[in-house]
PDB file of N, CA and C in Angstrom:
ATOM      1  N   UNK A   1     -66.785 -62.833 -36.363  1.00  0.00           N
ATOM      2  CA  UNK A   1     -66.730 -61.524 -36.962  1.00  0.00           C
ATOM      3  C   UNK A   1     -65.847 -61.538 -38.208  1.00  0.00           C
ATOM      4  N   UNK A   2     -64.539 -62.690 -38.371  1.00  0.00           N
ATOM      5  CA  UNK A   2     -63.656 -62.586 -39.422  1.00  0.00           C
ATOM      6  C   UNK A   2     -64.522 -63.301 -40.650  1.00  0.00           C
ATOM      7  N   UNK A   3     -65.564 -63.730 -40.220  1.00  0.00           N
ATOM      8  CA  UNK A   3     -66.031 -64.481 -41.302  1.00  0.00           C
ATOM      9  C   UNK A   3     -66.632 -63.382 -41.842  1.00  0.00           C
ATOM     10  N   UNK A   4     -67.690 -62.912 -40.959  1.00  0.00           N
ATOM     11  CA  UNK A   4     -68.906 -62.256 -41.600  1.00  0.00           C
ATOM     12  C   UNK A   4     -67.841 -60.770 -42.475  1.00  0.00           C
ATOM     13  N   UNK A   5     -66.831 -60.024 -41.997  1.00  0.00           N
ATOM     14  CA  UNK A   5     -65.951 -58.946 -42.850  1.00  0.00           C
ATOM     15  C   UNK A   5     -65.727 -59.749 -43.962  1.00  0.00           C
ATOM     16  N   UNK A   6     -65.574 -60.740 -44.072  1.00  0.00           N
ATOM     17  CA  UNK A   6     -64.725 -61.678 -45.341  1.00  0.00           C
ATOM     18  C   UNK A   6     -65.826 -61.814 -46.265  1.00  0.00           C
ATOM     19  N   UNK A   7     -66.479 -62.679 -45.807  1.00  0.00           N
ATOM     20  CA  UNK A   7     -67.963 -62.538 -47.103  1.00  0.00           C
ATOM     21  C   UNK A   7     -68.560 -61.438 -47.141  1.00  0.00           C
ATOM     22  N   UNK A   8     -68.677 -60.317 -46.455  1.00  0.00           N
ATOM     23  CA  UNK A   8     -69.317 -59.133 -47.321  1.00  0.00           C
ATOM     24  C   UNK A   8     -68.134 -58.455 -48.223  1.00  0.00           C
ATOM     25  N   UNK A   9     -67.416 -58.578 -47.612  1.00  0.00           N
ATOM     26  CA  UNK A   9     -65.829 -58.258 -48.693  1.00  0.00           C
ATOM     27  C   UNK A   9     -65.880 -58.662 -50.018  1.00  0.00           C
ATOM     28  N   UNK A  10     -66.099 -60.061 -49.926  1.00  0.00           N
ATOM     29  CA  UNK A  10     -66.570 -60.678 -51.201  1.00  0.00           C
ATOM     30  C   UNK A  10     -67.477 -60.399 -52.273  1.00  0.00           C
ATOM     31  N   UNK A  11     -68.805 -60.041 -51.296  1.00  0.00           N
ATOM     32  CA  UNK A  11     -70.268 -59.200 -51.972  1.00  0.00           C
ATOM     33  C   UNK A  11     -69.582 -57.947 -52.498  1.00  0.00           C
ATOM     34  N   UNK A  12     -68.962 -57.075 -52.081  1.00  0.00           N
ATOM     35  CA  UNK A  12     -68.885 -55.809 -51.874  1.00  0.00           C
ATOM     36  C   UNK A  12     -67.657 -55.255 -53.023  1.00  0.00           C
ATOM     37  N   UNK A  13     -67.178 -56.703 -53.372  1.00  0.00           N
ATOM     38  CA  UNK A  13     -66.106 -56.217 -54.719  1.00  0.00           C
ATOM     39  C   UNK A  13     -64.618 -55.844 -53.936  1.00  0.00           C
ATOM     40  N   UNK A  14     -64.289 -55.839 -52.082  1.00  0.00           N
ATOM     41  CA  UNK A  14     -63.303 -55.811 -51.802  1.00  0.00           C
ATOM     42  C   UNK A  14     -62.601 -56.301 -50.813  1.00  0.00           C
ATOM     43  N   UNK A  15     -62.702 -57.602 -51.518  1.00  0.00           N
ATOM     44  CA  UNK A  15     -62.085 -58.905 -50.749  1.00  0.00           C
ATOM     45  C   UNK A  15     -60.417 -59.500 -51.304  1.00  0.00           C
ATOM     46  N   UNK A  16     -60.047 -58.058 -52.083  1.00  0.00           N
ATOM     47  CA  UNK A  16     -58.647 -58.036 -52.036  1.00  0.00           C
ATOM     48  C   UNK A  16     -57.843 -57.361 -51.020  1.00  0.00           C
ATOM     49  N   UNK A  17     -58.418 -56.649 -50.217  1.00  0.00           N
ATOM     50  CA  UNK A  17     -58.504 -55.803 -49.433  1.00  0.00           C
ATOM     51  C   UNK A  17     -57.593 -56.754 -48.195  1.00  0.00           C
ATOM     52  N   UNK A  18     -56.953 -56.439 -47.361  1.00  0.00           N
ATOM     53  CA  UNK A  18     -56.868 -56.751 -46.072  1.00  0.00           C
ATOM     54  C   UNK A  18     -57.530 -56.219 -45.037  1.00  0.00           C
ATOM     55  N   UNK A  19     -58.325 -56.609 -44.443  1.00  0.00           N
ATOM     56  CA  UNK A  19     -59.332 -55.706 -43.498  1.00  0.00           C
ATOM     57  C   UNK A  19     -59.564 -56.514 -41.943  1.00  0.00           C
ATOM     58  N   UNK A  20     -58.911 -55.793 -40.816  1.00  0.00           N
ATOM     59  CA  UNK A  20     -59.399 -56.301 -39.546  1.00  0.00           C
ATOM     60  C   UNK A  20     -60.324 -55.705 -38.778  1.00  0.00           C
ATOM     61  N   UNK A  21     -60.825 -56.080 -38.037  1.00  0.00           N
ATOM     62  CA  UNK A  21     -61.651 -55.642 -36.753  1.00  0.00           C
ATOM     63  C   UNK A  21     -60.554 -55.481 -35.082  1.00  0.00           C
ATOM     64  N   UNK A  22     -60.667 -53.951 -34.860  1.00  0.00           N
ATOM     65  CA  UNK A  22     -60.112 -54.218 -33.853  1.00  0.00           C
ATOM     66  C   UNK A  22     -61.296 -53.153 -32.586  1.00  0.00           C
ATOM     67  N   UNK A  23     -61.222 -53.705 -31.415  1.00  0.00           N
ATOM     68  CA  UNK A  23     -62.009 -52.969 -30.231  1.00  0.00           C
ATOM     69  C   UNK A  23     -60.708 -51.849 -29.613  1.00  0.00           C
ATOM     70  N   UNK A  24     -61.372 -50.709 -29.153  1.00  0.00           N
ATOM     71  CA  UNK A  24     -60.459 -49.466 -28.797  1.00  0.00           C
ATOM     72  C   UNK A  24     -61.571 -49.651 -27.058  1.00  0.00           C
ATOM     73  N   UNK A  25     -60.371 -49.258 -26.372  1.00  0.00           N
ATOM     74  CA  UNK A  25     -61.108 -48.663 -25.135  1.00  0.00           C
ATOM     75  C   UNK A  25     -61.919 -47.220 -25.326  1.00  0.00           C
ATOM     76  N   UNK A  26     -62.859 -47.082 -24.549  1.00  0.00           N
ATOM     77  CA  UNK A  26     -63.325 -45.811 -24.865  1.00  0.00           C
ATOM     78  C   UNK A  26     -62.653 -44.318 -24.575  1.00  0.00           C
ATOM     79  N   UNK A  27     -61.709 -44.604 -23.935  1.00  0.00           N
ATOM     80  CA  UNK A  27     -60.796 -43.658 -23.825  1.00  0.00           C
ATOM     81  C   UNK A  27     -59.880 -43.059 -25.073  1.00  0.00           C
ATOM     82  N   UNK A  28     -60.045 -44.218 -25.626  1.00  0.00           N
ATOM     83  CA  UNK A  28     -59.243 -43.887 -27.147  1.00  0.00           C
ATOM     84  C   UNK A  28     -59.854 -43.008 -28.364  1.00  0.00           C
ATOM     85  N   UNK A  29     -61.390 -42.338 -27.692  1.00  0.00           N
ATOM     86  CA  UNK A  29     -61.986 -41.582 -29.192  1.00  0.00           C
ATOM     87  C   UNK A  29     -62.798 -40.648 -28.757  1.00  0.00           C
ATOM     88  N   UNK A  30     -62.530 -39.423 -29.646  1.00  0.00           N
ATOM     89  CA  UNK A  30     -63.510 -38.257 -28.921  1.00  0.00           C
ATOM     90  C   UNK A  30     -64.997 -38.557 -29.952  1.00  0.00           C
ATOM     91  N   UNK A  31     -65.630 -38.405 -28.963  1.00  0.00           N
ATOM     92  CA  UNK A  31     -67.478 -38.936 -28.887  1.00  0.00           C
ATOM     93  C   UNK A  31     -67.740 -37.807 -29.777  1.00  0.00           C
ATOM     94  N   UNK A  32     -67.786 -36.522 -29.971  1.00  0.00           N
ATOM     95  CA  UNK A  32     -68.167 -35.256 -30.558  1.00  0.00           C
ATOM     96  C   UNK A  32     -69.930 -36.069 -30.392  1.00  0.00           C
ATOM     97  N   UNK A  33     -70.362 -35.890 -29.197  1.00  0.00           N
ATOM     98  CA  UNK A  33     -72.251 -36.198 -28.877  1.00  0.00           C
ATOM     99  C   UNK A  33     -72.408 -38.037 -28.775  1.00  0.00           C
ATOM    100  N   UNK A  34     -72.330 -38.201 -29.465  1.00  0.00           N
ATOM    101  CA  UNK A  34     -72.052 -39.959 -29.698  1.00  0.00           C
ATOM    102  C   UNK A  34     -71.902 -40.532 -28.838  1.00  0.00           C
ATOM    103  N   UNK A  35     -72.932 -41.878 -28.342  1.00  0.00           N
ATOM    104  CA  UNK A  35     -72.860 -42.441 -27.013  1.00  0.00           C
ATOM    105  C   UNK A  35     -72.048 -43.702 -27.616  1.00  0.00           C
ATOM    106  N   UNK A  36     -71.319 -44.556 -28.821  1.00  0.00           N
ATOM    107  CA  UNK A  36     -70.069 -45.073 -29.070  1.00  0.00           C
ATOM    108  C   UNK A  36     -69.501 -44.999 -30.329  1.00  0.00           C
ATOM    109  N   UNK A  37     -68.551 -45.736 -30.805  1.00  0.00           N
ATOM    110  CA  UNK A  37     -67.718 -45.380 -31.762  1.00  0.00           C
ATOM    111  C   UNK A  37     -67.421 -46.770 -32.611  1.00  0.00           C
ATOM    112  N   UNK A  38     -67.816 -46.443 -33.830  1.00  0.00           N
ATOM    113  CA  UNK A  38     -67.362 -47.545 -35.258  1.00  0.00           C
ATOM    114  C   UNK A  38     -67.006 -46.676 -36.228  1.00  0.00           C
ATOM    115  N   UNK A  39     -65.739 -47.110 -36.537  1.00  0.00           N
ATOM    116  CA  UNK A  39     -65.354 -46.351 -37.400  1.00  0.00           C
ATOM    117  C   UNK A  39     -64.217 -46.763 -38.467  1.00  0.00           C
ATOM    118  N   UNK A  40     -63.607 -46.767 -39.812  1.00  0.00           N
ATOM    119  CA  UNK A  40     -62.746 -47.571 -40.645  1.00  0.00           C
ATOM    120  C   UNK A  40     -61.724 -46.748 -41.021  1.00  0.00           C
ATOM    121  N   UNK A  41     -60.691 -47.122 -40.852  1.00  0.00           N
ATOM    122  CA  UNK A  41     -59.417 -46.292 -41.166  1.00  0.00           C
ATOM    123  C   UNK A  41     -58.835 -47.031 -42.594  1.00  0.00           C
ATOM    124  N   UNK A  42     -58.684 -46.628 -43.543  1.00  0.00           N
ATOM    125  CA  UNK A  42     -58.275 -47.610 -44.813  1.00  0.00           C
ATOM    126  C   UNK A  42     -56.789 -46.702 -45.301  1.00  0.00           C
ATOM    127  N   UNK A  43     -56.407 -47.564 -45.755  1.00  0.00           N
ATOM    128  CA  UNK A  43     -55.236 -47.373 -46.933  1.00  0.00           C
ATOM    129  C   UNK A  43     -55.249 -48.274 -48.139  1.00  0.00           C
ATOM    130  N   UNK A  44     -55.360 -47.274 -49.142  1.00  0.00           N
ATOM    131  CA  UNK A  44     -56.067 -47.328 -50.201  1.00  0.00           C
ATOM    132  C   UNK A  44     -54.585 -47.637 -50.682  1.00  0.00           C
ATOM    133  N   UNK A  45     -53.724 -46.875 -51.339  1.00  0.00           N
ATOM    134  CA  UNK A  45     -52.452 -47.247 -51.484  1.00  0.00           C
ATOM    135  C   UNK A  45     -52.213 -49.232 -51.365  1.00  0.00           C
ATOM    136  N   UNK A  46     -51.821 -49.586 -50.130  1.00  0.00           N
ATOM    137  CA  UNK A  46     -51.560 -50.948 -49.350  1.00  0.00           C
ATOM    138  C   UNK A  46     -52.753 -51.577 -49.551  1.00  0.00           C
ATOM    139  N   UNK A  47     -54.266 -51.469 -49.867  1.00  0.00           N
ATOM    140  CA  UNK A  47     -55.279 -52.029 -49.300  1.00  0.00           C
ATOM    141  C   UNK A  47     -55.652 -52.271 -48.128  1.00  0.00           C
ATOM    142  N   UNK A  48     -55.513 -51.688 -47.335  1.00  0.00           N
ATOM    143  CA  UNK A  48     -55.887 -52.273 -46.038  1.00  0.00           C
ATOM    144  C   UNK A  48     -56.651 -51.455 -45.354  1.00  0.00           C
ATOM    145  N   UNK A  49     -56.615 -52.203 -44.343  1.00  0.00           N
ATOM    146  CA  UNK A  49     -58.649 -51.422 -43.487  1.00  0.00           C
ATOM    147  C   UNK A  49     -58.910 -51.890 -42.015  1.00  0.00           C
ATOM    148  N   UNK A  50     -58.855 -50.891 -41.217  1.00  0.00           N
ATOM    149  CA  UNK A  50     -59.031 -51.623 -39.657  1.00  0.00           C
ATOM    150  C   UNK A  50     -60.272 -50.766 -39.150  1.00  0.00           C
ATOM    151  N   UNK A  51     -61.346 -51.891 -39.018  1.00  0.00           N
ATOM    152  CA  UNK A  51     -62.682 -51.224 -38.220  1.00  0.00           C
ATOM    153  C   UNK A  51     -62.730 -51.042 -36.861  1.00  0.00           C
ATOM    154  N   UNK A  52     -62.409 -50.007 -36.312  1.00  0.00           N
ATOM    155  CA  UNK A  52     -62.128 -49.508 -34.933  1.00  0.00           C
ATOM    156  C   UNK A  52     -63.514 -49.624 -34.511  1.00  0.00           C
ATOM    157  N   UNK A  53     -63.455 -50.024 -33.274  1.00  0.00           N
ATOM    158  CA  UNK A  53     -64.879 -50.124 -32.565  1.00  0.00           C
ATOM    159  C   UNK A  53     -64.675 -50.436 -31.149  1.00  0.00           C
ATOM    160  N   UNK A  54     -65.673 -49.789 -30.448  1.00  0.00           N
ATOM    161  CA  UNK A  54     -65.711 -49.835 -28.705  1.00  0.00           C
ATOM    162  C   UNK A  54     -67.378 -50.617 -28.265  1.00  0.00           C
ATOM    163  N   UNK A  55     -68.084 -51.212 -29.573  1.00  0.00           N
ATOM    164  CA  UNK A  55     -69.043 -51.866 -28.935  1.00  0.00           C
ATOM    165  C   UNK A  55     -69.061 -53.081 -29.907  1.00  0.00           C
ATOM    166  N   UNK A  56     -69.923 -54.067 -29.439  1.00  0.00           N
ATOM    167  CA  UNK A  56     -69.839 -55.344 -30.711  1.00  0.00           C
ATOM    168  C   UNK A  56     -70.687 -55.226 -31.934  1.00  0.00           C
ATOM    169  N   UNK A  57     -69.765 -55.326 -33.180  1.00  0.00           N
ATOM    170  CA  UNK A  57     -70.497 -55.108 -34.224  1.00  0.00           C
ATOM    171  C   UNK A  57     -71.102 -56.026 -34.810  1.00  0.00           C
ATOM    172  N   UNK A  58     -72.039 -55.536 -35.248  1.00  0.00           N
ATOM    173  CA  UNK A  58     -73.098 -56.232 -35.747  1.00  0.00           C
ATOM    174  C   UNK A  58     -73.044 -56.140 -37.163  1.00  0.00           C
ATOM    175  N   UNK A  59     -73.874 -57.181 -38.304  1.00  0.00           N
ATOM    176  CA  UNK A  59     -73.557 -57.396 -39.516  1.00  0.00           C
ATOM    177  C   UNK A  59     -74.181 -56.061 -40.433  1.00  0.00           C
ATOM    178  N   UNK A  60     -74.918 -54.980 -40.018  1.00  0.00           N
ATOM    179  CA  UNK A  60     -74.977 -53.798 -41.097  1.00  0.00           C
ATOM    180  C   UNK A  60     -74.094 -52.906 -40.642  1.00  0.00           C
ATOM    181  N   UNK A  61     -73.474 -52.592 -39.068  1.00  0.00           N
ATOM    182  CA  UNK A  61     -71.894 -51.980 -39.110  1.00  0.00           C
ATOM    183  C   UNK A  61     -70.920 -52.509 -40.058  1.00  0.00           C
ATOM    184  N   UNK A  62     -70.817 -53.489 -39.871  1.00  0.00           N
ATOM    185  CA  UNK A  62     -70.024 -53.891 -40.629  1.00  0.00           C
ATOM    186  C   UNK A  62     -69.718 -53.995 -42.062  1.00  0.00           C
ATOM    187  N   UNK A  63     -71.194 -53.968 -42.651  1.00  0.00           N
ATOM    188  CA  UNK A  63     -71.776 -53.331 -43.983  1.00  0.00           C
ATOM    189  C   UNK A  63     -71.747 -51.912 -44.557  1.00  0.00           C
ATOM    190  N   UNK A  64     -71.862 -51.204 -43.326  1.00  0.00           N
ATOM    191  CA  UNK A  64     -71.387 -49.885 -43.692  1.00  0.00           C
ATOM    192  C   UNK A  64     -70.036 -49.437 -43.985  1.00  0.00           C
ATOM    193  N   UNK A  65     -68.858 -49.770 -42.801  1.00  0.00           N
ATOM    194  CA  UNK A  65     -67.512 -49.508 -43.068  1.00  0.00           C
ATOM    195  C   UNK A  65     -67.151 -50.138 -43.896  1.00  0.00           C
ATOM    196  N   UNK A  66     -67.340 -51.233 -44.403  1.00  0.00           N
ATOM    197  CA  UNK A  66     -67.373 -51.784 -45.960  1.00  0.00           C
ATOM    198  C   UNK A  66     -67.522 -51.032 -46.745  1.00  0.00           C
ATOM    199  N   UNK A  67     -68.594 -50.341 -47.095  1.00  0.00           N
ATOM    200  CA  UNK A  67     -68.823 -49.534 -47.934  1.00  0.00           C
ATOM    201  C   UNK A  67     -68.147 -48.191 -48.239  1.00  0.00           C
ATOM    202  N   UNK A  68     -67.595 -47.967 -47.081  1.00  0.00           N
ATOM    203  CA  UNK A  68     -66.383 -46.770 -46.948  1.00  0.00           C
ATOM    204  C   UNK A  68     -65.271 -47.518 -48.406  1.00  0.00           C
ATOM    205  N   UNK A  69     -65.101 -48.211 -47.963  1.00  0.00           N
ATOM    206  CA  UNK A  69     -63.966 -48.823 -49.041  1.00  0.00           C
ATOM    207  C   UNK A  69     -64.671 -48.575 -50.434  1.00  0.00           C
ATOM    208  N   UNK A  70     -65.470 -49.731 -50.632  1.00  0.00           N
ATOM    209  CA  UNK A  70     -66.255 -49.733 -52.089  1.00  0.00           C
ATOM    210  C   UNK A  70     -66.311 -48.403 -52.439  1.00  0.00           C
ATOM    211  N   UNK A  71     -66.915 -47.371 -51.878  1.00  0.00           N
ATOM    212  CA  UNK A  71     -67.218 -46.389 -52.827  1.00  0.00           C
ATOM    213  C   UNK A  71     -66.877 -45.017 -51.772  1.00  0.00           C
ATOM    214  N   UNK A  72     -64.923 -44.923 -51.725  1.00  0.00           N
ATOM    215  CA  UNK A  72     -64.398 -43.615 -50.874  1.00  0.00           C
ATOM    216  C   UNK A  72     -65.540 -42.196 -51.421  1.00  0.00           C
ATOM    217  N   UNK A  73     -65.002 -41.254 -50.240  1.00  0.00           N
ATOM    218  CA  UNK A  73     -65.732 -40.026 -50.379  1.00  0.00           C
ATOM    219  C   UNK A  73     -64.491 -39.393 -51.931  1.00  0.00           C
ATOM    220  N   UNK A  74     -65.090 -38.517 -52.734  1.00  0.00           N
ATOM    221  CA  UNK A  74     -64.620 -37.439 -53.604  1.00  0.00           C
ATOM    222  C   UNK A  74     -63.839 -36.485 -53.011  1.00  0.00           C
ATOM    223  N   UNK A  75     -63.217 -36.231 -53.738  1.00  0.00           N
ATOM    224  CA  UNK A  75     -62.253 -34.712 -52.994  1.00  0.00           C
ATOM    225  C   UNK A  75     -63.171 -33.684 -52.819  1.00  0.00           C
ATOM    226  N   UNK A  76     -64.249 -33.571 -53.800  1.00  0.00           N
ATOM    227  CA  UNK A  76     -65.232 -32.032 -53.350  1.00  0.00           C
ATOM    228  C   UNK A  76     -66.594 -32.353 -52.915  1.00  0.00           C
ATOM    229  N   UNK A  77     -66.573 -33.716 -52.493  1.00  0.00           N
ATOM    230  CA  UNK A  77     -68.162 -33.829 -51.874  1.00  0.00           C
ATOM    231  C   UNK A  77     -67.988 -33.631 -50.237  1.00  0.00           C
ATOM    232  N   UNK A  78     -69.119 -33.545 -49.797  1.00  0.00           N
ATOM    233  CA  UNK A  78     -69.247 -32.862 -48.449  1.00  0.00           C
ATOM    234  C   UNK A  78     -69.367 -34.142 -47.743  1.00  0.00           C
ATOM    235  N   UNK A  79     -69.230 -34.269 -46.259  1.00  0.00           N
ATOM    236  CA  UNK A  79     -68.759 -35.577 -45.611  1.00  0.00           C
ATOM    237  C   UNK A  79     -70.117 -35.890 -45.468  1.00  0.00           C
ATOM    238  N   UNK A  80     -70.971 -35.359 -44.958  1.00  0.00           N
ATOM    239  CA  UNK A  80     -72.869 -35.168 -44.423  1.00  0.00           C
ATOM    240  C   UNK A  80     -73.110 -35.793 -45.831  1.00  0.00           C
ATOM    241  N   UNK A  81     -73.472 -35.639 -46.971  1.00  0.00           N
ATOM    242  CA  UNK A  81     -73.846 -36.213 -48.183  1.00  0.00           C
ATOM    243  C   UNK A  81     -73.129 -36.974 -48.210  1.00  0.00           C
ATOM    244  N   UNK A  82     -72.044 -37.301 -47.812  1.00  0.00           N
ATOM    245  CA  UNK A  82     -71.603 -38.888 -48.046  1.00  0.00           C
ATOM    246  C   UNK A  82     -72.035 -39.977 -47.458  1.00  0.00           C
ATOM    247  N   UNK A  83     -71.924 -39.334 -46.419  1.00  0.00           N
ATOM    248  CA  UNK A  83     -72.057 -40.242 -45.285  1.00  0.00           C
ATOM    249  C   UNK A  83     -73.778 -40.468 -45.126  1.00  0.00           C
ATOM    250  N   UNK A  84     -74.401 -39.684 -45.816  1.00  0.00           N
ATOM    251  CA  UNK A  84     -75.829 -40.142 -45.713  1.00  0.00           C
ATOM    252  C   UNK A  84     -76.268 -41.066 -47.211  1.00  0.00           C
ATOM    253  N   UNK A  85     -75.392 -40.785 -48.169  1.00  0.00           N
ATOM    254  CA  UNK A  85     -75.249 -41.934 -49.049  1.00  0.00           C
ATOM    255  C   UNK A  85     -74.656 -43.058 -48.812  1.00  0.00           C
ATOM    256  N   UNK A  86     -73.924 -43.513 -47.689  1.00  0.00           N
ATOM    257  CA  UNK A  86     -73.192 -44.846 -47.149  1.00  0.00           C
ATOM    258  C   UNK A  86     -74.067 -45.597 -46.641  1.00  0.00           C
ATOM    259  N   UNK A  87     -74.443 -44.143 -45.480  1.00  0.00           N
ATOM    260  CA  UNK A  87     -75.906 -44.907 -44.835  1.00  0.00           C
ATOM    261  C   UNK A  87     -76.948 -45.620 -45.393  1.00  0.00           C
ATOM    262  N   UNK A  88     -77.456 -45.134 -47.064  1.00  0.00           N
ATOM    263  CA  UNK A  88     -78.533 -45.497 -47.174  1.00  0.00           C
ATOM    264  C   UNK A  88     -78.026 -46.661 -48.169  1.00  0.00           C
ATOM    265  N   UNK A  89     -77.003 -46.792 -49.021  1.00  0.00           N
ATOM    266  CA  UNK A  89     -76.390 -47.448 -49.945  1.00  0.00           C
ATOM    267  C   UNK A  89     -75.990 -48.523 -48.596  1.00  0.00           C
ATOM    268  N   UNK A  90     -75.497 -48.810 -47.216  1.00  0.00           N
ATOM    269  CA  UNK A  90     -75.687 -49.877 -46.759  1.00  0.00           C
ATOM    270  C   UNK A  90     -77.080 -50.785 -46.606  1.00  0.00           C
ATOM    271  N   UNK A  91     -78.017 -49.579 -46.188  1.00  0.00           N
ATOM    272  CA  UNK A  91     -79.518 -50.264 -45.958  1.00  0.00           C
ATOM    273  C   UNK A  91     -80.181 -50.935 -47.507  1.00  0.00           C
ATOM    274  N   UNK A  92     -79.785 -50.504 -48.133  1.00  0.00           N
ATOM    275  CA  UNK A  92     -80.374 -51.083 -49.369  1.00  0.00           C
ATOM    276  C   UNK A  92     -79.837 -51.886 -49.745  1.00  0.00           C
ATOM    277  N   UNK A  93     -78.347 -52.378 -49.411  1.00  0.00           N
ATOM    278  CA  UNK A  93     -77.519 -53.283 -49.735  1.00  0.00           C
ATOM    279  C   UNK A  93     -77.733 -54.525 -49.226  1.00  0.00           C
ATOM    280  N   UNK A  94     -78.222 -54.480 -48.136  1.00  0.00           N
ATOM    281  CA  UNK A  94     -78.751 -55.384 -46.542  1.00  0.00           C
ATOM    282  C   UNK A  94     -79.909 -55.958 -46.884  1.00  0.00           C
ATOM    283  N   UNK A  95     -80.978 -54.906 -47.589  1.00  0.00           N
ATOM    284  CA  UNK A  95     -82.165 -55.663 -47.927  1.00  0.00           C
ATOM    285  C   UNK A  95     -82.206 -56.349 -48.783  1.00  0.00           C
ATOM    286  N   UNK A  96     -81.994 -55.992 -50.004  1.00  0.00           N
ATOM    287  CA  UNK A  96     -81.682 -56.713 -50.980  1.00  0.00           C
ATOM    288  C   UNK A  96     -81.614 -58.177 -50.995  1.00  0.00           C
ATOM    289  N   UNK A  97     -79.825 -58.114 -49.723  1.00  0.00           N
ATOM    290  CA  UNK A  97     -78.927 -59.548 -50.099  1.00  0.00           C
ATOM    291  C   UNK A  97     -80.213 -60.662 -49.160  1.00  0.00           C
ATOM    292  N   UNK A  98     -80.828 -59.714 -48.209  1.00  0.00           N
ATOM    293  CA  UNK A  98     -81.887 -60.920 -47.059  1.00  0.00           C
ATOM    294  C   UNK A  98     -82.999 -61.267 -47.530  1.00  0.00           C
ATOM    295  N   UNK A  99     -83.665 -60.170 -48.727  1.00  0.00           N
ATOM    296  CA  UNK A  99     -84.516 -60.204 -49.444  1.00  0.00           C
ATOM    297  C   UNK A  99     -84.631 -61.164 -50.573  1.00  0.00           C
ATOM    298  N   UNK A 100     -83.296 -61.694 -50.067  1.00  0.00           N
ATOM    299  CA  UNK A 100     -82.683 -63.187 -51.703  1.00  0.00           C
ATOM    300  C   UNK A 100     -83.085 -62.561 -52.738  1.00  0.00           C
ATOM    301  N   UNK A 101     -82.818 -61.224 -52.849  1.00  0.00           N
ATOM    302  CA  UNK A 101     -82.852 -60.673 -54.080  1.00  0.00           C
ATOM    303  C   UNK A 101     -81.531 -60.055 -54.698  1.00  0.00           C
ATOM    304  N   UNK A 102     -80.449 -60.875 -54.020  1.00  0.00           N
ATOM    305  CA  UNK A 102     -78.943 -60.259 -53.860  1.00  0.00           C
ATOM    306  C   UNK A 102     -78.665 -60.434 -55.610  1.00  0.00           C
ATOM    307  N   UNK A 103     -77.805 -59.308 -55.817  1.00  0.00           N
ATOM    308  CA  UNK A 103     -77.272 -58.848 -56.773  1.00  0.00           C
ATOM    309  C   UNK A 103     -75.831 -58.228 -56.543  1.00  0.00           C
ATOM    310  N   UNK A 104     -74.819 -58.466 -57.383  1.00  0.00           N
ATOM    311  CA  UNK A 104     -73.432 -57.752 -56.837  1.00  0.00           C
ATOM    312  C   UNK A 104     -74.104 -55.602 -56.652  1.00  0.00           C
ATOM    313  N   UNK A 105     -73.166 -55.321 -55.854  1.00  0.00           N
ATOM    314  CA  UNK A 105     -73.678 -53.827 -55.754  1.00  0.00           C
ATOM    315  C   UNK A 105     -73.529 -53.111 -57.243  1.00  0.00           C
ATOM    316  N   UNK A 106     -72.498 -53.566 -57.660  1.00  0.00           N
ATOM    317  CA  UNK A 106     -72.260 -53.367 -59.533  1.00  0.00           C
ATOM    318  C   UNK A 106     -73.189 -53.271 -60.181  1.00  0.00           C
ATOM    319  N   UNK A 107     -73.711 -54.499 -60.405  1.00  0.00           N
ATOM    320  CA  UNK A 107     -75.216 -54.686 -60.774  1.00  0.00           C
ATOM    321  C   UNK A 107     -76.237 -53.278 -60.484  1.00  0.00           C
ATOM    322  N   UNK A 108     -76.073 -52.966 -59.136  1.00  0.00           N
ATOM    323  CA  UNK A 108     -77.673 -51.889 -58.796  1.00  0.00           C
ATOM    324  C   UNK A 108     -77.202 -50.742 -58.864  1.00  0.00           C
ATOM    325  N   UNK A 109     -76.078 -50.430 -59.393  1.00  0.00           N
ATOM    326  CA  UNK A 109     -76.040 -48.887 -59.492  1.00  0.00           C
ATOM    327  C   UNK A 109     -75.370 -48.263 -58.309  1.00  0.00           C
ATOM    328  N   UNK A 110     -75.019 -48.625 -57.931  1.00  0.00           N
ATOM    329  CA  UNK A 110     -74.489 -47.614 -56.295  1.00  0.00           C
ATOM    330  C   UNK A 110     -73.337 -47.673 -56.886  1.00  0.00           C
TER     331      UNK A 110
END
């Protein structure tokens, strides 16, 4: 898992970053509907970044909370439009790089 955070870090423009993976018991997060929990806590300040998670992540989770970093939410954008631009700015990011049509994200505009 330290590999695969490290090279998309790299892709992703933030592999200055300090960033871990850590697992939470499930006791540790309110579900609000949600049958589990991934989620990235960053400090932008320090650089740093811990991907909280209660199931095993897989390489487009991990692409997504990435992307939390690369490109934080705005002070006046709404979390739902963000977060459905993360979503889709990961999936396109994913195809791309498998599609060996990889380009830095710089490059495509996101």
């Amino acid at each position: 898992m330290k590999a695969v955070i490290r090279s998309w870090a790299e892709r992703l423009g933030v592999d200055d970053w300090d960033i871990r993976a850590e697992r939470i018991d499930t006791g540790q997060v309110e579900y609000n509907g949600e049958d589990y929990f991934i989620g990235i806590e960053r400090d932008y300040e320090n650089r740093k970044a811990v991907i909280y998670h209660d199931v095993p992540l897989d390489e487009e989770s991990i692409v997504h909370e990435l992307m939390h970093i690369a490109f934080p939410q705005a002070e006046d954008e709404e979390y739902e439009e963000y977060e459905k631009f993360i979503e889709q700015a990961s999936k396109d990011t994913m195809l791309l790089y498998h599609k060996n049509r990889w380009t830095s994200v710089r490059n495509i505009g996101l």
